[in-house]
PDB file of N, CA and C in Angstrom:
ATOM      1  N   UNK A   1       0.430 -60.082 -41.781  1.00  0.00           N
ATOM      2  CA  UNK A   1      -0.567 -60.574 -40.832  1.00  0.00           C
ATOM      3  C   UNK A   1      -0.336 -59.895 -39.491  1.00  0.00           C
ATOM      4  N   UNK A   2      -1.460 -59.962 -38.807  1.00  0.00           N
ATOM      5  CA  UNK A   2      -1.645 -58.977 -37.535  1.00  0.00           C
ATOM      6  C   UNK A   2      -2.012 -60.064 -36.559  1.00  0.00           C
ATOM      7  N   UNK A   3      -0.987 -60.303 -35.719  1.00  0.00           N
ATOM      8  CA  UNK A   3      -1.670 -60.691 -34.045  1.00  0.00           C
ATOM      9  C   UNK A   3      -3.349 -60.688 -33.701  1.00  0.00           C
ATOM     10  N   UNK A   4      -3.155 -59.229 -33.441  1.00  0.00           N
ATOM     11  CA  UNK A   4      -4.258 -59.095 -32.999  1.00  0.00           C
ATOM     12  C   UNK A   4      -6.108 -59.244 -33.906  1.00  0.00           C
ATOM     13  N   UNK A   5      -5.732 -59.080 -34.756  1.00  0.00           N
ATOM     14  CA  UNK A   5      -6.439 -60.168 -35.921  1.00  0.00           C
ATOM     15  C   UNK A   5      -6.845 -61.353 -36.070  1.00  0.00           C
ATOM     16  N   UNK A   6      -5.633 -61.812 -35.434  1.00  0.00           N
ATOM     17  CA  UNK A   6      -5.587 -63.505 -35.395  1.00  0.00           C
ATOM     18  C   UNK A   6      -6.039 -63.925 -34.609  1.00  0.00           C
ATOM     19  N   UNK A   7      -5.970 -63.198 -33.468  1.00  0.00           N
ATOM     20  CA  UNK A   7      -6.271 -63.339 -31.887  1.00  0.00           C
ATOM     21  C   UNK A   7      -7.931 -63.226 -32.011  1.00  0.00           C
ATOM     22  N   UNK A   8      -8.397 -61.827 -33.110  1.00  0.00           N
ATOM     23  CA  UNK A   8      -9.516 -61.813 -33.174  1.00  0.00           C
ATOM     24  C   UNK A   8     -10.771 -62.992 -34.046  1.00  0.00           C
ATOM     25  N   UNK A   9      -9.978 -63.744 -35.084  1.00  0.00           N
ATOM     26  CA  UNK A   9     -10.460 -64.447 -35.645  1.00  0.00           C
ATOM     27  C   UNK A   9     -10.820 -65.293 -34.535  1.00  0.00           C
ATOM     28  N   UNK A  10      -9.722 -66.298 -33.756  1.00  0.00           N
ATOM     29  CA  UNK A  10      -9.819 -67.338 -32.987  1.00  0.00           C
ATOM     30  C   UNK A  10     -10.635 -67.050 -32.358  1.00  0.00           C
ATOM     31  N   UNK A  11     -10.822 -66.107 -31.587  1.00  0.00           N
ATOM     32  CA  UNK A  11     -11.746 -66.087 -30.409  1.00  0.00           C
ATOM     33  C   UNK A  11     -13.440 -66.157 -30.799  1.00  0.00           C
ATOM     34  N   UNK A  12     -13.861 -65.550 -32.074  1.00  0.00           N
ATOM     35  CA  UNK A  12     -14.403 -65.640 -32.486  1.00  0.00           C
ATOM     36  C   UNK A  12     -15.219 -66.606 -33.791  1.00  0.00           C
ATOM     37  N   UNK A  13     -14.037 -67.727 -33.461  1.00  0.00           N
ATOM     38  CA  UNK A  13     -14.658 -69.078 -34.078  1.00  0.00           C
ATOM     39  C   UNK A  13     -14.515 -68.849 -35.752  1.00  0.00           C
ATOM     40  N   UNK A  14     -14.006 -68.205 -36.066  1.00  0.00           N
ATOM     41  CA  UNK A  14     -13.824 -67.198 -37.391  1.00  0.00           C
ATOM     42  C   UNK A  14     -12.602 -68.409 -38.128  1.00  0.00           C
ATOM     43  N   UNK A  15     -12.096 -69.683 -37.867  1.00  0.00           N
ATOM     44  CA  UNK A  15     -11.107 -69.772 -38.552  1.00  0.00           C
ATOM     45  C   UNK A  15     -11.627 -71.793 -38.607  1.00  0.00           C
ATOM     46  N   UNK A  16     -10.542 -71.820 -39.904  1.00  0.00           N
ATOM     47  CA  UNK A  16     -10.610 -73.434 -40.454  1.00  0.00           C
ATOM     48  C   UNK A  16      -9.271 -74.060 -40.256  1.00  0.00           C
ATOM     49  N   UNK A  17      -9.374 -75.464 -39.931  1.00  0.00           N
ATOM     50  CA  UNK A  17      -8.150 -76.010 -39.520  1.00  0.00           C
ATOM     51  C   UNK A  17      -8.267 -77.073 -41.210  1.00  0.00           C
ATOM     52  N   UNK A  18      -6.359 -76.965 -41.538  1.00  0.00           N
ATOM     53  CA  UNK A  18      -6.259 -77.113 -42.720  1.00  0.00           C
ATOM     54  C   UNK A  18      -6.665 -78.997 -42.351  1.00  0.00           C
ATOM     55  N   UNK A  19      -7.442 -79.368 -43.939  1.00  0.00           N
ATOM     56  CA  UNK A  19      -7.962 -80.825 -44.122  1.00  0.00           C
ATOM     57  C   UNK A  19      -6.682 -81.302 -43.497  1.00  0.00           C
ATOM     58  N   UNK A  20      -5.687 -81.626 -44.391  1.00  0.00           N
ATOM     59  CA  UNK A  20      -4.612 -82.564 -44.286  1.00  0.00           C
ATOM     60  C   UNK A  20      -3.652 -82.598 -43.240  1.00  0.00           C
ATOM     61  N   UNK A  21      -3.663 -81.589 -41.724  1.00  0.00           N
ATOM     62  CA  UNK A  21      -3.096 -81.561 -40.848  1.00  0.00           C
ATOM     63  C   UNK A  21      -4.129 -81.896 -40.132  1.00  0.00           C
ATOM     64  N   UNK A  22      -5.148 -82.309 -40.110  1.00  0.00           N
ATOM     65  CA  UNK A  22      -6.497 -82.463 -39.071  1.00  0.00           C
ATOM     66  C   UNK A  22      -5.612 -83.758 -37.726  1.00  0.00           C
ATOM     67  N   UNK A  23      -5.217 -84.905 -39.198  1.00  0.00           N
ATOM     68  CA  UNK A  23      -4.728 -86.214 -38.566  1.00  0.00           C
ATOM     69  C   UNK A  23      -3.264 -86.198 -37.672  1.00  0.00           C
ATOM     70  N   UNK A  24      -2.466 -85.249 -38.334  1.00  0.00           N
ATOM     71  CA  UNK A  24      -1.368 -84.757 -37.671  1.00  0.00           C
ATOM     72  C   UNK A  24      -1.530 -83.923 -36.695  1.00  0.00           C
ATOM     73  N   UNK A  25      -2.494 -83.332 -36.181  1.00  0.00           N
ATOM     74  CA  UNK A  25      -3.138 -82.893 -34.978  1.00  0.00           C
ATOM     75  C   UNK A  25      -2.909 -83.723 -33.732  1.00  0.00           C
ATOM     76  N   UNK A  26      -3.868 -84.719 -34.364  1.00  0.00           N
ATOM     77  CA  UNK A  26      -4.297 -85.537 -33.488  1.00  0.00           C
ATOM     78  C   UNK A  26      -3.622 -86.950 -33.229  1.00  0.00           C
ATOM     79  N   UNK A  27      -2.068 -86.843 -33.804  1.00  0.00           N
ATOM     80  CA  UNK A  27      -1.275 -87.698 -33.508  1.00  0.00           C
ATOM     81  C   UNK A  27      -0.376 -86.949 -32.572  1.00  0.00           C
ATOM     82  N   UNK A  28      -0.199 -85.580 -32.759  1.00  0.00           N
ATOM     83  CA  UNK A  28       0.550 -84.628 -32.252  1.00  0.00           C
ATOM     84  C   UNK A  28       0.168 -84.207 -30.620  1.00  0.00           C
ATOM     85  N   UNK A  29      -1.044 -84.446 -30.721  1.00  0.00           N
ATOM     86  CA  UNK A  29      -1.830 -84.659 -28.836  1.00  0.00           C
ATOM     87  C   UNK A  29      -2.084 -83.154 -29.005  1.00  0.00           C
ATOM     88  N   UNK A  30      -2.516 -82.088 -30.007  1.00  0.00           N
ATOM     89  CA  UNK A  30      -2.277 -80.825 -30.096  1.00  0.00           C
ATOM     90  C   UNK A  30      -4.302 -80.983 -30.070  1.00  0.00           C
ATOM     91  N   UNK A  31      -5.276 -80.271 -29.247  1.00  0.00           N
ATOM     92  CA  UNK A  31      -6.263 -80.207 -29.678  1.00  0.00           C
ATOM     93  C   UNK A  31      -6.547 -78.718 -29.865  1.00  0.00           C
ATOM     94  N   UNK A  32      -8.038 -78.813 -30.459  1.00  0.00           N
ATOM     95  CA  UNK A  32      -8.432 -77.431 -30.398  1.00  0.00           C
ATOM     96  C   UNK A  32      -8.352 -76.450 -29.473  1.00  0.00           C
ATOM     97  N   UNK A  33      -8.169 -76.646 -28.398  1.00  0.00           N
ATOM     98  CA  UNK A  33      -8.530 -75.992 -27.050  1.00  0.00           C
ATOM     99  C   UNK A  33      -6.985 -74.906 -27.023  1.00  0.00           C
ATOM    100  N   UNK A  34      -5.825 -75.952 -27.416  1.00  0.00           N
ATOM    101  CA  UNK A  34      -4.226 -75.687 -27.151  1.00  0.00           C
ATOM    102  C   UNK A  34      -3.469 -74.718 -28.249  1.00  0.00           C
ATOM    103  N   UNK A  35      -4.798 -75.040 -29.453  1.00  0.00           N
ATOM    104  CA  UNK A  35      -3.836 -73.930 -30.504  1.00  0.00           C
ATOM    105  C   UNK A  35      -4.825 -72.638 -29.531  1.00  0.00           C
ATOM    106  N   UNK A  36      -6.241 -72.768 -29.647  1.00  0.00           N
ATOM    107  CA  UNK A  36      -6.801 -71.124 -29.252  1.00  0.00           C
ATOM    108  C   UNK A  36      -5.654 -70.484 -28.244  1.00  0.00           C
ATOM    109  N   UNK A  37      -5.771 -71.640 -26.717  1.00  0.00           N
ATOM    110  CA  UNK A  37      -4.868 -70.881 -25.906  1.00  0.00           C
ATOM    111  C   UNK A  37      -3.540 -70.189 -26.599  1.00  0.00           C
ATOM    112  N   UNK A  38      -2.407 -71.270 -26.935  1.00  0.00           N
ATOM    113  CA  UNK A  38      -1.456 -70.238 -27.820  1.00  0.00           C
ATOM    114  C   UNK A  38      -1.352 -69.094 -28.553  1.00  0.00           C
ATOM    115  N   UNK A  39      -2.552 -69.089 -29.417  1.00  0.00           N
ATOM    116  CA  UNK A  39      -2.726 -67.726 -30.418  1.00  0.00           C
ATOM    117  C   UNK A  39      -3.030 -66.745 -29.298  1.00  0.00           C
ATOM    118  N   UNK A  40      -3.811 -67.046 -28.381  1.00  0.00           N
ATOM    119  CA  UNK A  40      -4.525 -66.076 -27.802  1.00  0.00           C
ATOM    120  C   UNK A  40      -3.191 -65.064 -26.676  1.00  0.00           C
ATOM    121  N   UNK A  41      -2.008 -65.999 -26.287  1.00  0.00           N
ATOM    122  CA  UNK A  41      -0.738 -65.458 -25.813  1.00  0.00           C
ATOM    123  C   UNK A  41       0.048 -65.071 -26.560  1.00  0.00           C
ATOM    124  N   UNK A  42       0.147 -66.029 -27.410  1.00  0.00           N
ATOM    125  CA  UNK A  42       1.055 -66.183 -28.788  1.00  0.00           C
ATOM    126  C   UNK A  42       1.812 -64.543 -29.194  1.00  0.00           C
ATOM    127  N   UNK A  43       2.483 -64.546 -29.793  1.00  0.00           N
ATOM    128  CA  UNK A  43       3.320 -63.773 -30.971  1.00  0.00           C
ATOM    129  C   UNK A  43       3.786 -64.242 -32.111  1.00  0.00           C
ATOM    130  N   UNK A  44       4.011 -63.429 -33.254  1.00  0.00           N
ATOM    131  CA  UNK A  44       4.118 -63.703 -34.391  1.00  0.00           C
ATOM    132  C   UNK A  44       5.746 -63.587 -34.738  1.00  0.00           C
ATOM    133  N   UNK A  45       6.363 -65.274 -34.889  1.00  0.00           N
ATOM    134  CA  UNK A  45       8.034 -65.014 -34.345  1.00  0.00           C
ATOM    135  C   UNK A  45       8.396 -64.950 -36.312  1.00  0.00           C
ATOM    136  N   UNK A  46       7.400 -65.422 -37.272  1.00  0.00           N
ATOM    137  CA  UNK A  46       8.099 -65.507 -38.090  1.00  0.00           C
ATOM    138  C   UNK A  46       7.227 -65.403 -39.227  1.00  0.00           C
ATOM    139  N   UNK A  47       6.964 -64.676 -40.673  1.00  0.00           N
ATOM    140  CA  UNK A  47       6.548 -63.779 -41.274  1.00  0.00           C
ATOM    141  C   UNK A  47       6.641 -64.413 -43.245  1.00  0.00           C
ATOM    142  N   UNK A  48       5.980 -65.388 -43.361  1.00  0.00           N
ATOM    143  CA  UNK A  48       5.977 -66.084 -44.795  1.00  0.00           C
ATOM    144  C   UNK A  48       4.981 -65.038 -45.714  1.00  0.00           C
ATOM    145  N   UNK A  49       5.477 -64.160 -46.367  1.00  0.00           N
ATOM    146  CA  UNK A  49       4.556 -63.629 -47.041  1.00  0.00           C
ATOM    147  C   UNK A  49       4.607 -63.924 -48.248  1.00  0.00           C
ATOM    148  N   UNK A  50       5.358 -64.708 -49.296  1.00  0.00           N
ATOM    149  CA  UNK A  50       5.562 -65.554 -50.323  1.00  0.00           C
ATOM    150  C   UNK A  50       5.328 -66.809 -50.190  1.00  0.00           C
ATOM    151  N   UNK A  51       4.607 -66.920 -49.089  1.00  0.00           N
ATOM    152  CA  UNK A  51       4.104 -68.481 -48.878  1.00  0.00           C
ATOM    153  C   UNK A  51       2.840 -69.216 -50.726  1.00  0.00           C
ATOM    154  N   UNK A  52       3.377 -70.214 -51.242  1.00  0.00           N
ATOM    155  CA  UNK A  52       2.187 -70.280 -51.852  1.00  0.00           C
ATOM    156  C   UNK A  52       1.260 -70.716 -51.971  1.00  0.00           C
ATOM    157  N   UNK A  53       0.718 -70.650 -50.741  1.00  0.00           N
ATOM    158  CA  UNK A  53      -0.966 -70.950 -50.179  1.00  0.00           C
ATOM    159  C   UNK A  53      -1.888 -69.410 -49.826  1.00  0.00           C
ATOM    160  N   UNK A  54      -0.901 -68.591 -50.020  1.00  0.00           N
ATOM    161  CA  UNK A  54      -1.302 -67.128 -49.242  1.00  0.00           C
ATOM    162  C   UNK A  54      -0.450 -66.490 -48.318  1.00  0.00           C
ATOM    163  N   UNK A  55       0.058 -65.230 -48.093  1.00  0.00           N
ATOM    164  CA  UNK A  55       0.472 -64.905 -46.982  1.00  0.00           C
ATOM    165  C   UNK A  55       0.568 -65.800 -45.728  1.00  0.00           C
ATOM    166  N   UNK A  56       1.295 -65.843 -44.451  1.00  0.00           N
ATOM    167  CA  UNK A  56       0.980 -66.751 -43.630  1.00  0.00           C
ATOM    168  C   UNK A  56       2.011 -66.427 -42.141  1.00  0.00           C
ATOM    169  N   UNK A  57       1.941 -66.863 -41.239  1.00  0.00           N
ATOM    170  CA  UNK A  57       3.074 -66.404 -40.223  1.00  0.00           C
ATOM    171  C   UNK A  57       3.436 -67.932 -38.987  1.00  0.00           C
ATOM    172  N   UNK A  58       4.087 -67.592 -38.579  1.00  0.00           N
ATOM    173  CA  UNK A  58       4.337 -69.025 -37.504  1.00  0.00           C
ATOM    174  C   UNK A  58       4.184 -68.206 -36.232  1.00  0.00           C
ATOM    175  N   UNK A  59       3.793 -68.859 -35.130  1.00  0.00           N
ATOM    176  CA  UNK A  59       3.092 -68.268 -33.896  1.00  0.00           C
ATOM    177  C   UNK A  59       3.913 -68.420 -33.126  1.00  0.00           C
ATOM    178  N   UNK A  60       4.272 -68.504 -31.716  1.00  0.00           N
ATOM    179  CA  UNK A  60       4.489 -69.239 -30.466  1.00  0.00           C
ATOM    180  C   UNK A  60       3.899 -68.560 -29.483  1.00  0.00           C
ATOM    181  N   UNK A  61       3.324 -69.874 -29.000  1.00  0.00           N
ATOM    182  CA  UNK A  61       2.488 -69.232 -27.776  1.00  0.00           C
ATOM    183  C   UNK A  61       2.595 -70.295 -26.602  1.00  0.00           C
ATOM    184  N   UNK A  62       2.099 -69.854 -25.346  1.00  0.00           N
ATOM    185  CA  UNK A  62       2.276 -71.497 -24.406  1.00  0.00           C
ATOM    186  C   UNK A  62       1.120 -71.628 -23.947  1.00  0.00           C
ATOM    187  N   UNK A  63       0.979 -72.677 -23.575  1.00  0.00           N
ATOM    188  CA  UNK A  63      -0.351 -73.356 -22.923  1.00  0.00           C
ATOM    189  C   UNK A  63      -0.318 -73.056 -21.243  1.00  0.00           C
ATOM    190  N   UNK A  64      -1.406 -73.092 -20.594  1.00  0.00           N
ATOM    191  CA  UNK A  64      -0.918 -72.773 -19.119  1.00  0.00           C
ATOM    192  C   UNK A  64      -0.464 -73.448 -18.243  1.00  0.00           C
ATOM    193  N   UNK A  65       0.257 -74.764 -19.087  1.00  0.00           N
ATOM    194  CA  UNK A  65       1.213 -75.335 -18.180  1.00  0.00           C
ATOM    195  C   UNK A  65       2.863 -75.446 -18.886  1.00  0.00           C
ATOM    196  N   UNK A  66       2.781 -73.960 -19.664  1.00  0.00           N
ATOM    197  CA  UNK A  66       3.771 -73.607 -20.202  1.00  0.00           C
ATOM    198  C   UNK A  66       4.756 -74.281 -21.359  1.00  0.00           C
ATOM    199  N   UNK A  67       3.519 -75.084 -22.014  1.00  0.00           N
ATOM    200  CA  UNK A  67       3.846 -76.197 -23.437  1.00  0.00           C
ATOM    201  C   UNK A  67       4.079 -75.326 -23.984  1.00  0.00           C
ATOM    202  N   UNK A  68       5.249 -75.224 -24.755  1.00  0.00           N
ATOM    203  CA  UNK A  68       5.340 -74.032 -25.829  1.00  0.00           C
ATOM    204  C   UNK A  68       5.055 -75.278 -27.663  1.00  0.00           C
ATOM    205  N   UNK A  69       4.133 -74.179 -27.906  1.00  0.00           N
ATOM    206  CA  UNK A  69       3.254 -74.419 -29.114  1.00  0.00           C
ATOM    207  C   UNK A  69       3.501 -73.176 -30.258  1.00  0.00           C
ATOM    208  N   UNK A  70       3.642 -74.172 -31.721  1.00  0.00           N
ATOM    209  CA  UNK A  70       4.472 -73.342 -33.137  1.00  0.00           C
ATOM    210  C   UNK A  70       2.983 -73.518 -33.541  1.00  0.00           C
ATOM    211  N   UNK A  71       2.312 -72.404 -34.506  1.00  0.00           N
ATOM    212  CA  UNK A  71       0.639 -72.563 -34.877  1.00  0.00           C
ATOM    213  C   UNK A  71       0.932 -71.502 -36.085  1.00  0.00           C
ATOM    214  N   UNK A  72       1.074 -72.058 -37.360  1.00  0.00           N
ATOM    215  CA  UNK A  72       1.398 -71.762 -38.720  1.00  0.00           C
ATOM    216  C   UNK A  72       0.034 -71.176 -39.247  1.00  0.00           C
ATOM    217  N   UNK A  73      -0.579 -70.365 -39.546  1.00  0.00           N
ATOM    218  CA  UNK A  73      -1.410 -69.827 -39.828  1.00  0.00           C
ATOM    219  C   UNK A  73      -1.448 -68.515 -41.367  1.00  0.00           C
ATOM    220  N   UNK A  74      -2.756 -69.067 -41.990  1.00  0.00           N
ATOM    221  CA  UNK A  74      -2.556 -68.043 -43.249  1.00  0.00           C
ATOM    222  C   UNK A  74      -3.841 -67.445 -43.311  1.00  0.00           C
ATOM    223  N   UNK A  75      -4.600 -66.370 -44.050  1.00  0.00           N
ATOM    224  CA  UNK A  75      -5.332 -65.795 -43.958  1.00  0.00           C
ATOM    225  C   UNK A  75      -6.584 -66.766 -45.562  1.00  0.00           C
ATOM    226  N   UNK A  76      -8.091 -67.317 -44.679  1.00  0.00           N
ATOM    227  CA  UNK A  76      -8.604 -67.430 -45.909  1.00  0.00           C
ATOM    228  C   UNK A  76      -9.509 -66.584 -46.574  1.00  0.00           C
ATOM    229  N   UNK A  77      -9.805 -66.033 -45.991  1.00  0.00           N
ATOM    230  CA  UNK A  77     -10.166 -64.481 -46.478  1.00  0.00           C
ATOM    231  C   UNK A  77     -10.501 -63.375 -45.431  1.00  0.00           C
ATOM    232  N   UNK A  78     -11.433 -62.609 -45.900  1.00  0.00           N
ATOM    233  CA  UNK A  78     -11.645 -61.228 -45.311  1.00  0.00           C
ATOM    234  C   UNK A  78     -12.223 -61.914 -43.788  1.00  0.00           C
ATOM    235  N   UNK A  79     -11.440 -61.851 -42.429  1.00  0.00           N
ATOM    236  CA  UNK A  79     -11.554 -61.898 -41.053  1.00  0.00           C
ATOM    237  C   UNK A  79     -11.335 -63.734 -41.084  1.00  0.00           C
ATOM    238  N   UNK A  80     -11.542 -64.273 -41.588  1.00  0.00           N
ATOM    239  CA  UNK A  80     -11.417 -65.495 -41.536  1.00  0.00           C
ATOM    240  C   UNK A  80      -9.697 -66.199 -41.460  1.00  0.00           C
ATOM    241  N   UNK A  81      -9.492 -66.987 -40.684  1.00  0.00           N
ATOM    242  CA  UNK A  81      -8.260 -67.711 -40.295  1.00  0.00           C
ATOM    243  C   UNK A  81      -8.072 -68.962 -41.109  1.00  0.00           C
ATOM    244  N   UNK A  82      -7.068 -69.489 -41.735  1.00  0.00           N
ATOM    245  CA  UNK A  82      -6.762 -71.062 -41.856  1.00  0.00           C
ATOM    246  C   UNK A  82      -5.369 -71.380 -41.330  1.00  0.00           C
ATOM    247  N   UNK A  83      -5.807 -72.458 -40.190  1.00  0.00           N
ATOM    248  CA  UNK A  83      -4.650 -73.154 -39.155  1.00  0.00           C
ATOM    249  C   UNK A  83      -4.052 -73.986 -40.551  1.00  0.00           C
ATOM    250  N   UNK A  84      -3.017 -73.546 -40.643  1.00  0.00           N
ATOM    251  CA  UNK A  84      -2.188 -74.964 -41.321  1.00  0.00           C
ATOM    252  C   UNK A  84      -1.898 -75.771 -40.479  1.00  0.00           C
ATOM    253  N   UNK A  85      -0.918 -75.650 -39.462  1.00  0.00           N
ATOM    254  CA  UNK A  85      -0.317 -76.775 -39.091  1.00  0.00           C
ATOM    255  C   UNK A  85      -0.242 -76.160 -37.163  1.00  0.00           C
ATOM    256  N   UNK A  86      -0.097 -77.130 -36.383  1.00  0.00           N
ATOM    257  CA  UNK A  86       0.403 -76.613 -35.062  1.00  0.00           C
ATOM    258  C   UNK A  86       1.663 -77.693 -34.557  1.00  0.00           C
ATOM    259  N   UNK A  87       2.628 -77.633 -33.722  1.00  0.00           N
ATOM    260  CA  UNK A  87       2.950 -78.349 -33.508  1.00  0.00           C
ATOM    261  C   UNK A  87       4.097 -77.994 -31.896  1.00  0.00           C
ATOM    262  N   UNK A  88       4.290 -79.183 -31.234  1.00  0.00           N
ATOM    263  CA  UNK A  88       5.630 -78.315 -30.173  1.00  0.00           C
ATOM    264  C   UNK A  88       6.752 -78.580 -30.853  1.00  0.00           C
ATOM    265  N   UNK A  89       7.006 -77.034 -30.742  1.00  0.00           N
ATOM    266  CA  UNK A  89       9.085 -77.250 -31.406  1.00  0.00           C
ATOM    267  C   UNK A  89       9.836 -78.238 -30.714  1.00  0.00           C
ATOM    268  N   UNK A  90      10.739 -78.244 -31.543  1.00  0.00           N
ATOM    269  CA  UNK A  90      11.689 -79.560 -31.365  1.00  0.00           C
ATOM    270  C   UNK A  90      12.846 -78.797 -30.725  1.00  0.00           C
ATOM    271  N   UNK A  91      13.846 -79.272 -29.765  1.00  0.00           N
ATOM    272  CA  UNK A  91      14.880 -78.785 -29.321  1.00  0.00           C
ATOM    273  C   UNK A  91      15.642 -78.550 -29.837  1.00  0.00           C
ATOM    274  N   UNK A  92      15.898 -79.900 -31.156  1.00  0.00           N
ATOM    275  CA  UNK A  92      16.647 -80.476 -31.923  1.00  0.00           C
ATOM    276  C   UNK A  92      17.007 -78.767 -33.122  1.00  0.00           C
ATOM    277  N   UNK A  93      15.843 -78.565 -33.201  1.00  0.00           N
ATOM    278  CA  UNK A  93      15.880 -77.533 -33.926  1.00  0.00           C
ATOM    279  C   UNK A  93      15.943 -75.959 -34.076  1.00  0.00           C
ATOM    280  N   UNK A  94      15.142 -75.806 -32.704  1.00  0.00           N
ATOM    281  CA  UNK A  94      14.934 -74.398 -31.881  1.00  0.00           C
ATOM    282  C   UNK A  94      15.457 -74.089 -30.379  1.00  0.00           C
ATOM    283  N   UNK A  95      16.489 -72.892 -30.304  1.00  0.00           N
ATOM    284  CA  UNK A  95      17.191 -72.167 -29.370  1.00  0.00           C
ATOM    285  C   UNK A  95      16.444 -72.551 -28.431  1.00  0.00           C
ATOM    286  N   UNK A  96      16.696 -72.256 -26.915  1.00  0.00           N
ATOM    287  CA  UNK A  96      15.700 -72.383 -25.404  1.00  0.00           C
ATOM    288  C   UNK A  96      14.539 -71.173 -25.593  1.00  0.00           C
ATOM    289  N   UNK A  97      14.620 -70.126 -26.772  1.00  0.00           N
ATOM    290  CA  UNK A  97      13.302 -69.272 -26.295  1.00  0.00           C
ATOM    291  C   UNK A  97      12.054 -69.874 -27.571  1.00  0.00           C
ATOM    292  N   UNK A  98      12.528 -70.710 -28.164  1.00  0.00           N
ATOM    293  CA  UNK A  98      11.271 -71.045 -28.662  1.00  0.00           C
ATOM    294  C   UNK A  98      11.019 -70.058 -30.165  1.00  0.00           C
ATOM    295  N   UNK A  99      12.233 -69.226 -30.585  1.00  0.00           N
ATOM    296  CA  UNK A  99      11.731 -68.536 -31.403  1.00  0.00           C
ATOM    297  C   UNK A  99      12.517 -68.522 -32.386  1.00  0.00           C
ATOM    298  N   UNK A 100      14.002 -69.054 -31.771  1.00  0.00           N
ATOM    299  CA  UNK A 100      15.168 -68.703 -32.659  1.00  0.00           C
ATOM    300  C   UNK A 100      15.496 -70.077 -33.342  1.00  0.00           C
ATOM    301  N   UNK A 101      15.616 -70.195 -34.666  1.00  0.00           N
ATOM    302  CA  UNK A 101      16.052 -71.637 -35.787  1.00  0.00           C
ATOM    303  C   UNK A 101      17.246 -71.636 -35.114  1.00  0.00           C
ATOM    304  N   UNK A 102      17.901 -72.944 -34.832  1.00  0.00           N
ATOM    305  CA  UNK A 102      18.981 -72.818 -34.574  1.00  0.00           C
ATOM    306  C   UNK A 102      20.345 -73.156 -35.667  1.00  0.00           C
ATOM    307  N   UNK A 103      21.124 -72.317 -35.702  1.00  0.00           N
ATOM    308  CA  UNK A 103      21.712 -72.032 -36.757  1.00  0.00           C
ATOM    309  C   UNK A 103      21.690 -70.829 -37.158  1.00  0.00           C
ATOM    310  N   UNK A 104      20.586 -70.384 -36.982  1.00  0.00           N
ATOM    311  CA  UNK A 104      19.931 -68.766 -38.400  1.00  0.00           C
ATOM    312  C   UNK A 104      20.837 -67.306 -37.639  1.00  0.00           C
ATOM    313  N   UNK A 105      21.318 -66.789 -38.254  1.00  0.00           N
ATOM    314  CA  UNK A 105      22.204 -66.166 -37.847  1.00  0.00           C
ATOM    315  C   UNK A 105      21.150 -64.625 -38.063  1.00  0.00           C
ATOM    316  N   UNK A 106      21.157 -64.386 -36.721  1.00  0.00           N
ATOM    317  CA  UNK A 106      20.347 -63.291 -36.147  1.00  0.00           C
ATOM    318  C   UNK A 106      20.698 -61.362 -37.034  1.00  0.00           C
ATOM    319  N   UNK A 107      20.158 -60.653 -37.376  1.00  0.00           N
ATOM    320  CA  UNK A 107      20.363 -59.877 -38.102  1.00  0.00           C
ATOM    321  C   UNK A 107      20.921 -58.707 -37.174  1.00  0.00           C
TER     322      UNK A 107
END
């Protein structure tokens, strides 16, 4: 998957937010407005291509009051986007840059 692809889907209204995270969205205080911004800064920190829903990548991007936002994304077809999941990382789990698992021993 390509950034700038992704970047191009979003902007262009080109993408579906998955059914079953709709509600986890919106418990999450994550709206539509907060994944576009992210993708649209965003980078692609992490690379599921044996995912089995389809290829797929995890994002981080920040909002402009510098919320840093994770936006799991897989391809549903030709130019078209499907949001799986968005969410803000947990501390508990991720380094201070937002990109690194903590634990995962860096290559």
């Amino acid at each position: 998957m390509n950034i700038d692809e992704i970047r191009r889907s979003i902007q262009q209204g080109s993408y579906t937010i998955s059914f079953t995270h709709t509600e986890k969205l919106r418990r999450r205080k994550i709206e539509l407005a907060v994944i576009e911004e992210a993708v649209s800064n965003g980078q692609i920190i992490e690379s599921y291509p044996d995912d089995p829903r389809g290829p797929s990548c995890l994002i981080l991007g920040f909002t402009n009051t510098k919320r840093p936002i994770h936006v799991v994304c897989g391809h549903l077809g030709r130019d078209h986007i499907l949001i799986i999941t968005a969410y803000e990382p947990d501390r508990e789990e991720w380094e201070s840059d937002w990109k690194t698992r903590k634990g995962k021993k860096q290559p």
